[in-house]
Protein backbone atom coordinates (compact mmCIF):
# COMPACT_ATOMS: atom_id res chain seq x y z
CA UNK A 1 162.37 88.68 156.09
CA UNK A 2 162.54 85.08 153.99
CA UNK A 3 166.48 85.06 153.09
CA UNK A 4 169.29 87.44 152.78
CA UNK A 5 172.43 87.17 150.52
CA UNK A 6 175.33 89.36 151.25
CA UNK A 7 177.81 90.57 148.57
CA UNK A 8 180.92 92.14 148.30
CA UNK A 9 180.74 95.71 146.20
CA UNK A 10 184.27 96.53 146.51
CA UNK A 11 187.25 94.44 145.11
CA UNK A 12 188.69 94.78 148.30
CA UNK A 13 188.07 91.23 150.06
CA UNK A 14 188.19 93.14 153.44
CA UNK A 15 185.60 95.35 152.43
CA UNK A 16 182.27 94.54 154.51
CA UNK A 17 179.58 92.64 153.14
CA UNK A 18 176.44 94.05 151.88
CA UNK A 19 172.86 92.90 152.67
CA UNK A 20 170.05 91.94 149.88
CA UNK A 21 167.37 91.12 151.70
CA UNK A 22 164.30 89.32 150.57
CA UNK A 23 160.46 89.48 151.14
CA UNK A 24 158.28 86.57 149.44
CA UNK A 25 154.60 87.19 149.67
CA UNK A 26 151.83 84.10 148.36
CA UNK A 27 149.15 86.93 147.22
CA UNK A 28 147.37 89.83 148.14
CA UNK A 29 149.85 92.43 148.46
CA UNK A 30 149.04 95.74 150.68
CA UNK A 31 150.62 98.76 151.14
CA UNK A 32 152.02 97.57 154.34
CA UNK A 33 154.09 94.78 153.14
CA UNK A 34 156.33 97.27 150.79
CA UNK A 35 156.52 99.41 153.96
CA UNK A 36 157.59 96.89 156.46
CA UNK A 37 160.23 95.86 153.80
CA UNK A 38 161.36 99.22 153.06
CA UNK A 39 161.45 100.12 157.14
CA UNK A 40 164.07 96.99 157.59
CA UNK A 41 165.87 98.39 154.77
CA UNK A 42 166.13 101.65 156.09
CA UNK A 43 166.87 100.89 159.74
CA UNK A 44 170.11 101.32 161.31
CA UNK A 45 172.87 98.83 161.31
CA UNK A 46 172.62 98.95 165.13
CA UNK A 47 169.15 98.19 165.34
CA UNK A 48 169.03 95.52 168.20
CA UNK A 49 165.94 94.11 166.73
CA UNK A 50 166.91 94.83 163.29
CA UNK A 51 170.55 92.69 162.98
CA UNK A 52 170.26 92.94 158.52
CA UNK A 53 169.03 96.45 158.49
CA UNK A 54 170.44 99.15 156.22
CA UNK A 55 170.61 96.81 153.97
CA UNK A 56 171.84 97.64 150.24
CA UNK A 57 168.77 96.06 148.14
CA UNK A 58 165.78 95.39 149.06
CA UNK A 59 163.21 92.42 147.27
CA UNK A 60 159.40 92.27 147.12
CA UNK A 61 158.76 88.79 145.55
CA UNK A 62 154.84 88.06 144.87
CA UNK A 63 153.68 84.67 143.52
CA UNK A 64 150.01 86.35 142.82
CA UNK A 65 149.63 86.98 138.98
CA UNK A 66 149.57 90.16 137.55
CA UNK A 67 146.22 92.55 137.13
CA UNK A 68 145.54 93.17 133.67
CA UNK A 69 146.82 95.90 132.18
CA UNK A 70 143.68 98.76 131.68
């Protein structure tokens, strides 16, 4: 992952935080990289190799331009 903000959802300043966690790519997207995103998403909290999983949001960010609409 290339950064993480956490937020508060609940008014309640005691309330835990919760994870955005970001993905930038330069180009040449695959498959793969929206699956290894969504699998750190989706992990459990108490993943020792996964400290930001279960994360709230999850970000894809691609500086490649767009295909052309067909």
């Amino acid at each position: 992952m290339d950064g993480k903000v956490f937020f508060r959802d609940h008014p309640d300043a005691k309330a835990k935080p919760q994870v955005i966690l970001f993905s930038v790519k330069g180009g040449n997207l695959k498959l793969d990289d929206v699956r290894a995103l969504d699998s750190v998403v989706k992990a459990p909290g108490d993943a020792p190799a996964s400290p930001l999983a279960n994360a709230a949001i999850g970000v894809l960010l691609s500086i490649e331009e767009p295909t052309a609409k067909r």
